[in-house]
Protein backbone atom coordinates (compact mmCIF):
# COMPACT_ATOMS: atom_id res chain seq x y z
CA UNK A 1 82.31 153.01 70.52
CA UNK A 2 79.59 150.64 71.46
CA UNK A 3 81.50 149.37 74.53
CA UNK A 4 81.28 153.20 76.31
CA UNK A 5 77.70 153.51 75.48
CA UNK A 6 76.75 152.08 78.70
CA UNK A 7 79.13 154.24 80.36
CA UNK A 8 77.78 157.68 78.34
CA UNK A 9 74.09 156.52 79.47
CA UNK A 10 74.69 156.08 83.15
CA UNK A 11 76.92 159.82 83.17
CA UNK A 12 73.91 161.40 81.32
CA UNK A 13 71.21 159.68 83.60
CA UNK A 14 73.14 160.82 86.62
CA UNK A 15 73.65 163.99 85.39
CA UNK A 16 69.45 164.11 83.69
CA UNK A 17 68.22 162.22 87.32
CA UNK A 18 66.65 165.36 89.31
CA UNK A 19 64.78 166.32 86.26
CA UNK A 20 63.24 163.03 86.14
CA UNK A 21 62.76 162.97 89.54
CA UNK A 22 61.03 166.66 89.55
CA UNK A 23 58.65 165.22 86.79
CA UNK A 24 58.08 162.23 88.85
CA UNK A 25 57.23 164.63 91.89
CA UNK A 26 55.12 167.16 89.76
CA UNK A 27 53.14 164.58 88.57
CA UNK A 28 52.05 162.65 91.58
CA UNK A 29 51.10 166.04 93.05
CA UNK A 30 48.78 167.11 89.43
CA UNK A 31 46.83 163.19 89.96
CA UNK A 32 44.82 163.78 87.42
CA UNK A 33 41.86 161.66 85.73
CA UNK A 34 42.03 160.33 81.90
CA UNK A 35 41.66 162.39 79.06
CA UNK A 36 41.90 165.98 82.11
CA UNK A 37 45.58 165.16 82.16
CA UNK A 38 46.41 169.04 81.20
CA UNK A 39 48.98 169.56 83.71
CA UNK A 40 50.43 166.45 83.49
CA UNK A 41 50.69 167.03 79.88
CA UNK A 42 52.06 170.47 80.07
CA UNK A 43 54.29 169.12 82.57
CA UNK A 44 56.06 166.62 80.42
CA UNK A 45 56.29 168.47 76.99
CA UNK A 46 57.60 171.45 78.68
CA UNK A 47 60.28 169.15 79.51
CA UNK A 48 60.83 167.47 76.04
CA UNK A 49 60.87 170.70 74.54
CA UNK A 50 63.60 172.42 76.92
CA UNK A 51 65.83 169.09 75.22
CA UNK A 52 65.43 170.19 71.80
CA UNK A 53 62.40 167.90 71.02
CA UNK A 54 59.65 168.67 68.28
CA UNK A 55 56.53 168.73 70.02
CA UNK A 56 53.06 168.06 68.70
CA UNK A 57 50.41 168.73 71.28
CA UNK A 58 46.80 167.25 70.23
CA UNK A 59 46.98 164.09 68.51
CA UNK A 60 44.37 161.23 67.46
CA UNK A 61 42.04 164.53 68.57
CA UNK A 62 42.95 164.25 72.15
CA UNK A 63 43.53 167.07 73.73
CA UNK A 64 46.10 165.79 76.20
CA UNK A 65 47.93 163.42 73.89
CA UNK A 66 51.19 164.31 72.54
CA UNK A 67 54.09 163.00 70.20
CA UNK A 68 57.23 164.66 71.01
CA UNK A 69 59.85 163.64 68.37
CA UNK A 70 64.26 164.16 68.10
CA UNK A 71 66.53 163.02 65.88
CA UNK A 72 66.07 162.52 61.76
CA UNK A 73 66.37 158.85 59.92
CA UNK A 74 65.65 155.29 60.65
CA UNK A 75 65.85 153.38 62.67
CA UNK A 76 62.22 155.02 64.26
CA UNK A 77 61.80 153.76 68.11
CA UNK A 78 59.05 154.95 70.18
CA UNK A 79 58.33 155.40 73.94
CA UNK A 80 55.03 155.24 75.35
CA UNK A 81 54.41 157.38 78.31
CA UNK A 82 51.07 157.31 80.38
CA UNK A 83 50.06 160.33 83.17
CA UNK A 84 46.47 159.76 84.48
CA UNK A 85 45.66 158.65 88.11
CA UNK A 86 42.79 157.09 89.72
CA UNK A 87 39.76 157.91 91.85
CA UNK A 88 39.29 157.43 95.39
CA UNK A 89 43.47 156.82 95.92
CA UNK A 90 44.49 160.34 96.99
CA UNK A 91 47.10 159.62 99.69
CA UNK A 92 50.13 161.60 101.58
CA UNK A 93 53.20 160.48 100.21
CA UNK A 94 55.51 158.15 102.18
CA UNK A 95 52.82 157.93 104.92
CA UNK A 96 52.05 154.72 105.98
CA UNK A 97 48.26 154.67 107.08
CA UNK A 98 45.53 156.18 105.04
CA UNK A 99 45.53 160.37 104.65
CA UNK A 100 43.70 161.52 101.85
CA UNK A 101 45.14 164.60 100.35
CA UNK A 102 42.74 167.49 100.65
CA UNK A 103 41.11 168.90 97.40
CA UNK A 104 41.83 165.99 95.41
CA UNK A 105 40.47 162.66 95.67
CA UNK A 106 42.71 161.24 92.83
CA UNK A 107 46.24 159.42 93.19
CA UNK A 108 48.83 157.82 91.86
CA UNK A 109 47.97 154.55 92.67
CA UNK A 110 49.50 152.41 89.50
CA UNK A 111 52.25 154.75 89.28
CA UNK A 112 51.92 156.79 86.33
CA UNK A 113 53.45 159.83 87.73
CA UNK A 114 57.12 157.34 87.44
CA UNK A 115 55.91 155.93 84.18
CA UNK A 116 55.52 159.34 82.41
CA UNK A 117 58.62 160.61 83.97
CA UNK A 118 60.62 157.89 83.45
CA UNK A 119 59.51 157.13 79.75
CA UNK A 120 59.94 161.07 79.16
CA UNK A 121 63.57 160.69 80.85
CA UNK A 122 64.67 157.73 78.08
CA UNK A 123 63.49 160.07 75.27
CA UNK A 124 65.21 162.37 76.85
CA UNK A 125 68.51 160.43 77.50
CA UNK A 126 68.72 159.11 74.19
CA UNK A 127 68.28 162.37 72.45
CA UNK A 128 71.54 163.28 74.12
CA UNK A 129 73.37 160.04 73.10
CA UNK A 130 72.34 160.86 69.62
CA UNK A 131 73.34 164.09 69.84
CA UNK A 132 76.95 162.98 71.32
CA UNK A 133 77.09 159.81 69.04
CA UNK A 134 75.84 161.60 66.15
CA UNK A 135 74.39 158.09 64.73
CA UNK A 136 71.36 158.31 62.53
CA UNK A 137 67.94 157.64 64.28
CA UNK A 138 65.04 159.10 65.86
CA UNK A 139 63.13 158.88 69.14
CA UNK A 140 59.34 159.60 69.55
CA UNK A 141 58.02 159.96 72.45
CA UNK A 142 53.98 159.42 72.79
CA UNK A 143 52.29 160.79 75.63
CA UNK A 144 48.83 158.62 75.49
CA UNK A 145 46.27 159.71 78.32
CA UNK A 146 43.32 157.94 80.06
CA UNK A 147 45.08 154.15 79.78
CA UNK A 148 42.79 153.66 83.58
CA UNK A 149 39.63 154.29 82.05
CA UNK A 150 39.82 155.56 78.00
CA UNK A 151 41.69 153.42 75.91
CA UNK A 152 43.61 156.07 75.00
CA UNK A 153 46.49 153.58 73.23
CA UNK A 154 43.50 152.27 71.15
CA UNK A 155 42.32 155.50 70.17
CA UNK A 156 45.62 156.67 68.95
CA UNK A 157 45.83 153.42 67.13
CA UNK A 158 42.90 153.56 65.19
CA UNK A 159 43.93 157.14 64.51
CA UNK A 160 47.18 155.58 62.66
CA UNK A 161 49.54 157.62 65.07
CA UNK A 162 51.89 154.26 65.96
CA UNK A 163 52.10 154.08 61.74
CA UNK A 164 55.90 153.97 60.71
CA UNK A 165 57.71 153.08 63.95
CA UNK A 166 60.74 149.85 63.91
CA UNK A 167 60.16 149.02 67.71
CA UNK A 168 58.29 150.42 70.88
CA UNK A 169 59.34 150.40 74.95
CA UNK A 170 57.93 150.87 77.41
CA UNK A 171 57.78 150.37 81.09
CA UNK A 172 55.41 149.90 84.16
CA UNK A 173 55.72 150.36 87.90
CA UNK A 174 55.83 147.13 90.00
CA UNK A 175 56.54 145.42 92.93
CA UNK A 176 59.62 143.80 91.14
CA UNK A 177 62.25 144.56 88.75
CA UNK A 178 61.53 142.05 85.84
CA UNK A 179 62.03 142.23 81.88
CA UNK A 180 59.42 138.66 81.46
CA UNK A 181 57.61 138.92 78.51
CA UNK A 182 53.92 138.79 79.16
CA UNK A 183 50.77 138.37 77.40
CA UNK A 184 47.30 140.62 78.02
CA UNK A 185 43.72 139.61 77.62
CA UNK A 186 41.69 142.07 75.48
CA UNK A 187 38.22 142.92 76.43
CA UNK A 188 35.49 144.93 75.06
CA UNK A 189 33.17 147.73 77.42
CA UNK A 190 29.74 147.58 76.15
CA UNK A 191 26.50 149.20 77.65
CA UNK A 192 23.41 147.80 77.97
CA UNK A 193 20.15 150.30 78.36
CA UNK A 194 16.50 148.97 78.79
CA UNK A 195 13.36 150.68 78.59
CA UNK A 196 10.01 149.96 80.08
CA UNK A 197 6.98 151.28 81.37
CA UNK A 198 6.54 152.60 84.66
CA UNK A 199 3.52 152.28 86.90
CA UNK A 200 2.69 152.08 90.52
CA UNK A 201 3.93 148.97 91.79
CA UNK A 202 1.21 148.04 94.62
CA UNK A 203 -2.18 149.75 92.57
CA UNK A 204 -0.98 148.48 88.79
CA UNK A 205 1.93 146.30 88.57
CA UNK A 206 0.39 144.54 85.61
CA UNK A 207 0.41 147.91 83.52
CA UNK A 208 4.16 148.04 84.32
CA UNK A 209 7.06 146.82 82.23
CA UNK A 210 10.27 146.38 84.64
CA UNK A 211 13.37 147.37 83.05
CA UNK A 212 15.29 146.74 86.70
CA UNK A 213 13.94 143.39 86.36
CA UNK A 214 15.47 142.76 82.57
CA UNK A 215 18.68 143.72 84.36
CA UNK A 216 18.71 141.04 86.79
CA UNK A 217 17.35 138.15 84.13
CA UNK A 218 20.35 139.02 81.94
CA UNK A 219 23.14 138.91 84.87
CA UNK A 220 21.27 135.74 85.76
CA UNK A 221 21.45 134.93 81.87
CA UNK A 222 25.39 135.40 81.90
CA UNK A 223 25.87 134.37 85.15
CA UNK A 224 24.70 130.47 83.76
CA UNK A 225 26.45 131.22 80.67
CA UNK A 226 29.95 131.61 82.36
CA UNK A 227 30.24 127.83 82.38
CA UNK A 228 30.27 127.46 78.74
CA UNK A 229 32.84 129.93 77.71
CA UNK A 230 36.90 129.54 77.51
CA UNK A 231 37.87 129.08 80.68
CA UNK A 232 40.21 132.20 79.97
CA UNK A 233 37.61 134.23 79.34
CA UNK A 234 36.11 136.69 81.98
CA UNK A 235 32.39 138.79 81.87
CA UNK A 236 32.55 141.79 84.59
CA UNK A 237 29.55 144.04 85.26
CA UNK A 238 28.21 146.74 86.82
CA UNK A 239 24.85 148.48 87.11
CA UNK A 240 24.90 152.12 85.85
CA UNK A 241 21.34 152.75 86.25
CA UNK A 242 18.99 151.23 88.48
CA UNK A 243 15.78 153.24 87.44
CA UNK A 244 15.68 154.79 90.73
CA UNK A 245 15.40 154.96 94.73
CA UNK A 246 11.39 154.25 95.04
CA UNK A 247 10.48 150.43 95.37
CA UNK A 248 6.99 151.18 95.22
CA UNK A 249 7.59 152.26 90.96
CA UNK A 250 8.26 150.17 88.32
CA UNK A 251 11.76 151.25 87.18
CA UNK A 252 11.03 152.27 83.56
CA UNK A 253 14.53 152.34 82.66
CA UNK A 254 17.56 150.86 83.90
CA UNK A 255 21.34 150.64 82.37
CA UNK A 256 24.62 148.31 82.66
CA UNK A 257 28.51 148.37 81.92
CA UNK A 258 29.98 144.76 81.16
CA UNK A 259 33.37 144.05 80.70
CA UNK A 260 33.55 141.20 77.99
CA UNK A 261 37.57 139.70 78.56
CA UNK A 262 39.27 136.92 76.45
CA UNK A 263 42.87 136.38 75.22
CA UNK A 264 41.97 137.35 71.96
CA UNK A 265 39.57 140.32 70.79
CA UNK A 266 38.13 137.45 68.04
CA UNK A 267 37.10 135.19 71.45
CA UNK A 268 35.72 138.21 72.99
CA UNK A 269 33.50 139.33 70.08
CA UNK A 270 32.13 135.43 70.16
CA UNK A 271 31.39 135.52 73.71
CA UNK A 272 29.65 139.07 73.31
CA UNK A 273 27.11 137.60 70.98
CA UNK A 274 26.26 135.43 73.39
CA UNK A 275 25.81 137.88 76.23
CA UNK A 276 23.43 139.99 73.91
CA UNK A 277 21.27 137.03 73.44
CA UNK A 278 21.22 137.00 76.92
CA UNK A 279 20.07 140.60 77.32
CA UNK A 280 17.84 140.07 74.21
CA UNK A 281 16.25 137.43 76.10
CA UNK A 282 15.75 139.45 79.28
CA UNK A 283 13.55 141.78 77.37
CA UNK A 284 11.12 139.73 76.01
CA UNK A 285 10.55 137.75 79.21
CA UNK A 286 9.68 141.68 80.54
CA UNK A 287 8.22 142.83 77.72
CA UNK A 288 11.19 145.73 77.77
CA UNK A 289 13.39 146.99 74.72
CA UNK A 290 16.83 147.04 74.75
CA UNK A 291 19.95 148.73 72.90
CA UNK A 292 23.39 147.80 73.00
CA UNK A 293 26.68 149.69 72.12
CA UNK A 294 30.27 149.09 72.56
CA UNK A 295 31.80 151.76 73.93
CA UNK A 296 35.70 150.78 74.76
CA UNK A 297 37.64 147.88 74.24
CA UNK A 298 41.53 147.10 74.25
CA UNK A 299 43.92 144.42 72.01
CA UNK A 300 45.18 141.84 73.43
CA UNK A 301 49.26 142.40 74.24
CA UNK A 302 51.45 140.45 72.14
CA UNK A 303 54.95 139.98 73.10
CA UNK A 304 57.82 140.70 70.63
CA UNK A 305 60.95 138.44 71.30
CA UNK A 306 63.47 139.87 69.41
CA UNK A 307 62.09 143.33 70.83
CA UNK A 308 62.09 142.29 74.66
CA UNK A 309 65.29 140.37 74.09
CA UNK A 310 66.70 143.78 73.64
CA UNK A 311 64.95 145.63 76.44
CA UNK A 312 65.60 142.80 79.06
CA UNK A 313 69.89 142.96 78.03
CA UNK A 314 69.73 146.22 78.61
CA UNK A 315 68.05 146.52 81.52
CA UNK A 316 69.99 143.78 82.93
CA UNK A 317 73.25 145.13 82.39
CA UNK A 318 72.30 148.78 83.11
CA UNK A 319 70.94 146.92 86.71
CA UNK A 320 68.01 148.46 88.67
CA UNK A 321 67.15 151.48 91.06
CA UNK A 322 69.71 151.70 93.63
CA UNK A 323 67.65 153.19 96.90
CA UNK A 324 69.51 154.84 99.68
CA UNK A 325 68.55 154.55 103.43
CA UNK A 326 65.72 157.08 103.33
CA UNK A 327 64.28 154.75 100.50
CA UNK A 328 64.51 151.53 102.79
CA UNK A 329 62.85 153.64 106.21
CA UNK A 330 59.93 154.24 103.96
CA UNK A 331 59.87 150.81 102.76
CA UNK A 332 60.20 149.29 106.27
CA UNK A 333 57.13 151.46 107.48
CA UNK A 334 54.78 150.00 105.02
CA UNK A 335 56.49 146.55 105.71
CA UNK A 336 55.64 146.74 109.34
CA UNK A 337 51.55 147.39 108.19
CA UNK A 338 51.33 144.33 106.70
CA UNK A 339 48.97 141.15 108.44
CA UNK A 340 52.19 138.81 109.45
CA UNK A 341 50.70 136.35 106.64
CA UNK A 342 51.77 138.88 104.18
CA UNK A 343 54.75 140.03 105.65
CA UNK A 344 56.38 136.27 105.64
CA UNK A 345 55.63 136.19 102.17
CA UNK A 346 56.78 139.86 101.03
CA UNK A 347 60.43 138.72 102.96
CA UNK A 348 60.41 135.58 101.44
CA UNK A 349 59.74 136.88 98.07
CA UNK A 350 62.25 139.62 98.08
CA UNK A 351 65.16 137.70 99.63
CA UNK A 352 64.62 135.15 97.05
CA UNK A 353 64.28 137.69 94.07
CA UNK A 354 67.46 140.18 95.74
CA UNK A 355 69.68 136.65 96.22
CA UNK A 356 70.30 138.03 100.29
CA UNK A 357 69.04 136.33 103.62
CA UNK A 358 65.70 137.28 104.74
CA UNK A 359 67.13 138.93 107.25
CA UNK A 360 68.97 141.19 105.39
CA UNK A 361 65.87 141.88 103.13
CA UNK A 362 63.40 142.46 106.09
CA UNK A 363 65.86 145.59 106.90
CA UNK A 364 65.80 146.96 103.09
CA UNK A 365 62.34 145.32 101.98
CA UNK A 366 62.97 146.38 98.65
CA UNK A 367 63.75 145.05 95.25
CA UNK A 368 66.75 145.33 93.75
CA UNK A 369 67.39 141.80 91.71
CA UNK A 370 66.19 141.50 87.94
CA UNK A 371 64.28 138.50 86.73
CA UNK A 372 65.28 138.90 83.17
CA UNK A 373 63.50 137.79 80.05
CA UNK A 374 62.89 133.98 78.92
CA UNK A 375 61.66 133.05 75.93
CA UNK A 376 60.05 129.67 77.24
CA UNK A 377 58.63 131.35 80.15
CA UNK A 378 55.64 134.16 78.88
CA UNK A 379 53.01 135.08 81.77
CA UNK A 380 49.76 135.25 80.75
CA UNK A 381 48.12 138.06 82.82
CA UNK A 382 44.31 138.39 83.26
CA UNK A 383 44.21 141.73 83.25
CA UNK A 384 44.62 144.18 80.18
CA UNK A 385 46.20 147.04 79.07
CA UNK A 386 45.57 149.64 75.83
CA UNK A 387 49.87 148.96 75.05
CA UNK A 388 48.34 145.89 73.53
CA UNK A 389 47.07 147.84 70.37
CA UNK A 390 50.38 149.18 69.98
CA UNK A 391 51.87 145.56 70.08
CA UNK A 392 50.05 144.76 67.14
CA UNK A 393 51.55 147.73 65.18
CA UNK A 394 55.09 147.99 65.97
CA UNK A 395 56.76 144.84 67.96
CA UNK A 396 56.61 146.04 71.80
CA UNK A 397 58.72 145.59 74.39
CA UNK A 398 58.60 146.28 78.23
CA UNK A 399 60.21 145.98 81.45
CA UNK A 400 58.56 146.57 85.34
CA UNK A 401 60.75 148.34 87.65
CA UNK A 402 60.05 148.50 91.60
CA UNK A 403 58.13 151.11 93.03
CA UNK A 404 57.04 149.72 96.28
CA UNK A 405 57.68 146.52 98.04
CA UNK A 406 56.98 143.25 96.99
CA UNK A 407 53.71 141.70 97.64
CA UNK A 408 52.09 145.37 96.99
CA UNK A 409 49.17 145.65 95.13
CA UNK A 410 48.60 148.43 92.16
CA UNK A 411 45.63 150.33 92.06
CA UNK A 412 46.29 151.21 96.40
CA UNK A 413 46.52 153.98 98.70
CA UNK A 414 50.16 152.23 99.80
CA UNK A 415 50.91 152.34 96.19
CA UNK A 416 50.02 155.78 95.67
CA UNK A 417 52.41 156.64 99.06
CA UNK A 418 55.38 154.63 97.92
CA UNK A 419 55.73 155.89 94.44
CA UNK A 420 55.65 159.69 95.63
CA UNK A 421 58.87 159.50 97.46
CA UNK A 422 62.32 158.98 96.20
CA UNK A 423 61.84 155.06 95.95
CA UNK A 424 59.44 155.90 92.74
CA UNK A 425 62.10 158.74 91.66
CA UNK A 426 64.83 156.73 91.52
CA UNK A 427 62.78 154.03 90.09
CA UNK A 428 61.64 156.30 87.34
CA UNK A 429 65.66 157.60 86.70
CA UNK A 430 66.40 153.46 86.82
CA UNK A 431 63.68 152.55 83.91
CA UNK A 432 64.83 155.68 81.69
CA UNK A 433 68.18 154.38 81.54
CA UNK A 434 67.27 150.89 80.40
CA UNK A 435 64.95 152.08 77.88
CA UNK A 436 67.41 154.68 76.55
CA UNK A 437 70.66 151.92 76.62
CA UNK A 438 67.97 149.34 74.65
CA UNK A 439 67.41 152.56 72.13
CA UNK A 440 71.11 152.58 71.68
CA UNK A 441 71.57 148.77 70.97
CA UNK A 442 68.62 149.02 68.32
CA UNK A 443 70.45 152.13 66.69
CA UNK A 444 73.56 150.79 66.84
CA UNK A 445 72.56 147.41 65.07
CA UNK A 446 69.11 148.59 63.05
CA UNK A 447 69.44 145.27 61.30
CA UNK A 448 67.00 143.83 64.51
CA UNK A 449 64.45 145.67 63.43
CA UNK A 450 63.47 143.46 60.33
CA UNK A 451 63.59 140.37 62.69
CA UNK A 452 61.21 142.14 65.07
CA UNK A 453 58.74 143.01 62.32
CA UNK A 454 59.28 139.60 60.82
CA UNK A 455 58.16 138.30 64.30
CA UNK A 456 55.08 140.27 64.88
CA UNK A 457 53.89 140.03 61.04
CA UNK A 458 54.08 136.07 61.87
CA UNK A 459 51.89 136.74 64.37
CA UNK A 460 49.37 139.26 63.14
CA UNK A 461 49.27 138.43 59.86
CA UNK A 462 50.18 142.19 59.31
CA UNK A 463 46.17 142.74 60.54
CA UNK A 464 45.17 145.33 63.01
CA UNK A 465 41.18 145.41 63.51
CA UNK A 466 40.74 148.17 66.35
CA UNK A 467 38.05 146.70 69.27
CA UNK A 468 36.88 150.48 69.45
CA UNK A 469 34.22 151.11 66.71
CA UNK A 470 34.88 153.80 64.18
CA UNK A 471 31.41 156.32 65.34
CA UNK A 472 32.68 156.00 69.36
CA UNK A 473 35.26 159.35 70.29
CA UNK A 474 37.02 159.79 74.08
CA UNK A 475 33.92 161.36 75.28
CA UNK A 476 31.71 158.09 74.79
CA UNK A 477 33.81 156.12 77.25
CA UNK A 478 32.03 158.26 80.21
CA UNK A 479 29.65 155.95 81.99
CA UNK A 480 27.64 158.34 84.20
């Protein structure tokens, strides 16, 4: 009966919650960079296919992408699940002042170790309820690598791999438990490479033709042309190449990396033209060539109502992590690190999110309250993310569950600490269960799913153009 499947959900996540927590634990300790994910990858489908799921190891020509699939008939949800860590964030776990681990410089530091665990634990969970329910439906889970640094969604998208699905959830680690439905920027990664000539720079500057210099016209170039873009819009760069370590040559070649971000991939494809008349421009005041490719880009992330409508009841009533008192002692360390400034606001923050006295949050400085979805209240987030190519496939849905305290920043060695202990295990068990009670609801009443596609075809127009050119592969996102 639909009123027990809340009940059956919570037994089997109690029951399922030191498997998710092992794979939450394994795969902090892998930390592994995008598209090297091996272990990670082994990790998790060794898992999925110990429950009885169909594994298919490879996909979209990845090597470390996977679809992992249980169940037969429609209605088709999927689960995204991401692995890969970052550079430079290697960090003991639950330690609150900065230890690198040795032999490893990567970590956990947006807290993909949870989010793979936890998206592999829904699959997992609601494999079991349709095994005990015996309703018709199936479960895919997709493991999709390298979302840090390769696009790996995108990839997979323009591979058709998302093709056939009613609804998508997912989840992220946070500094809050909230089911808001938000909105991404896309962006496009495109390289820039000039060539010149070189000469000596004191005996014959006038036979040299500076392609260091070209670099610095066009950031000046972009720099002026920042004022009369979208005031949305953001251009990001970075030098790849500087021609070299000599001042006395003139740098023959020289290479950069811009980031080209808008809410929509149309505005950003606008806003690139202009930037290569900018570069153009820089090479004919220094008589230097230059070349331009595109060598990444992600879709902006639509928000699907009727999807996150879904997502947000379920993980409202299914309610968030609950930490014990080993939790809040870890939590309370990195509390205590923080400038006062910070601290004020991370107590103030949580007490009002939790409903308690600051008082009472400052001794468990964690989150435990829900801010659950509104339809008149969508963020718009700067940043991006490669589940926005999915969203314009299959209407997407997810939630953010706490893995640290509030006020902490992804993308940290703190981060990387937090979510290695039992607050990002439990965390991980907490986000499984309200993505496998949501899969329930949608199986139990598959008639949502036409009002979800309904939704996103309104919005799409049924049209998915993929940002990443057809000729560019995995390998091609490598910069050095």
């Amino acid at each position: 009966m639909k009123e027990n499947d809340l009940q059956m959900i919570q037994e089997l996540t109690n029951d399922f919650a030191p498997e998710i927590a092992k794979m939450n634990q394994n795969l902090w300790s892998c930390a592994e960079p995008g598209y090297k994910e091996f272990k990670s990858c082994s990790e998790l489908t060794a898992a999925l296919e110990k429950e009885g799921f169909a594994v298919e190891k490879g996909i979209a020509g990845i090597p470390t992408a996977f679809k992992a699939v249980y169940g037969s008939g429609r209605p088709v949800i999927g689960i995204t699940a991401e692995y890969d860590a970052l550079p430079n964030l290697s960090q003991e776990k639950g330690v609150a002042e900065q230890k690198p681990l040795a032999g490893n410089s990567f970590g956990h530091g947006c807290g993909h170790c949870a989010l793979g665990a936890g998206a592999a634990g829904a699959a997992v969970l609601a494999g079991k309820w349709l095994k005990k329910t015996g309703v018709a439906g199936t479960i895919v889970l997709f493991g999709t690598p390298a979302e840090e640094t390769g696009y790996g969604k995108a990839f997979m998208a323009r591979a058709h791999v998302f093709d056939g699905l009613d609804m998508m959830f997912t989840w992220h680690p946070a500094n809050v438990n909230a089911a808001m439905a938000v909105r991404c920027n896309a962006y496009l990664v495109v390289r820039f490479n000039f060539k010149g000539v070189s000469s000596h720079a004191a005996a014959a500057p006038e036979l040299g033709r500076s392609a260091l210099d070209a670099c610095e016209l066009m950031n000046s170039g972009v720099n002026y042309l920042r004022e009369h873009i979208i005031q949305q819009a953001r251009v990001h760069y970075a030098y790849l190449d500087v021609g070299g370590k000599a001042p006395n040559v003139v740098q023959s070649h020289a290479s950069l990396l811009y980031f080209v971000r808008a809410p929509k991939v149309s505005q950003c494809r606008e806003i690139l033209s202009r930037v290569n008349d900018c570069a153009k421009g820089a090479s004919l005041m220094t008589g230097t060539t230059v070349t331009m490719k595109i060598v990444g880009g992600l879709s902006d992330l639509i928000p699907n109502f009727t999807a996150q409508q879904i997502l947000s009841d379920a993980f409202t009533e299914a309610g968030a992590a609950e930490y014990d008192a080993e939790d809040y002692a870890v939590a309370e360390k990195f509390l205590a690190i923080l400038p006062e400034d910070q601290k004020k606001a991370c107590i103030r923050q949580g007490a009002a999110l939790n409903g308690v006295s600051e008082e009472e949050f400052a001794r468990k400085p964690l989150a435990t309250g829900i801010v659950p979805f509104d339809k008149n209240k969508v963020l718009s987030f700067p940043a991006s993310t490669d589940v926005g190519d999915v969203s314009y496939i299959v209407p997407t849905a997810q939630i953010n569950v706490a893995t640290c305290i509030p006020g902490t920043s992804m993308h940290t060695w703190q981060h990387t600490a937090m979510v290695g202990t039992g607050i990002g295990d439990k965390a991980s068990a907490a986000a499984a269960r309200a993505i496998a009670y949501a899969c329930t609801k949608v199986f139990r009443a598959p008639e949502v799913c036409e009002a979800a596609r309904k939704e996103l075809l309104a919005e799409t127009g049924g049209v998915y153009d993929c940002p990443i050119p057809d000729d560019i592969t995995p390998k091609d996102t490598v910069t050095d």
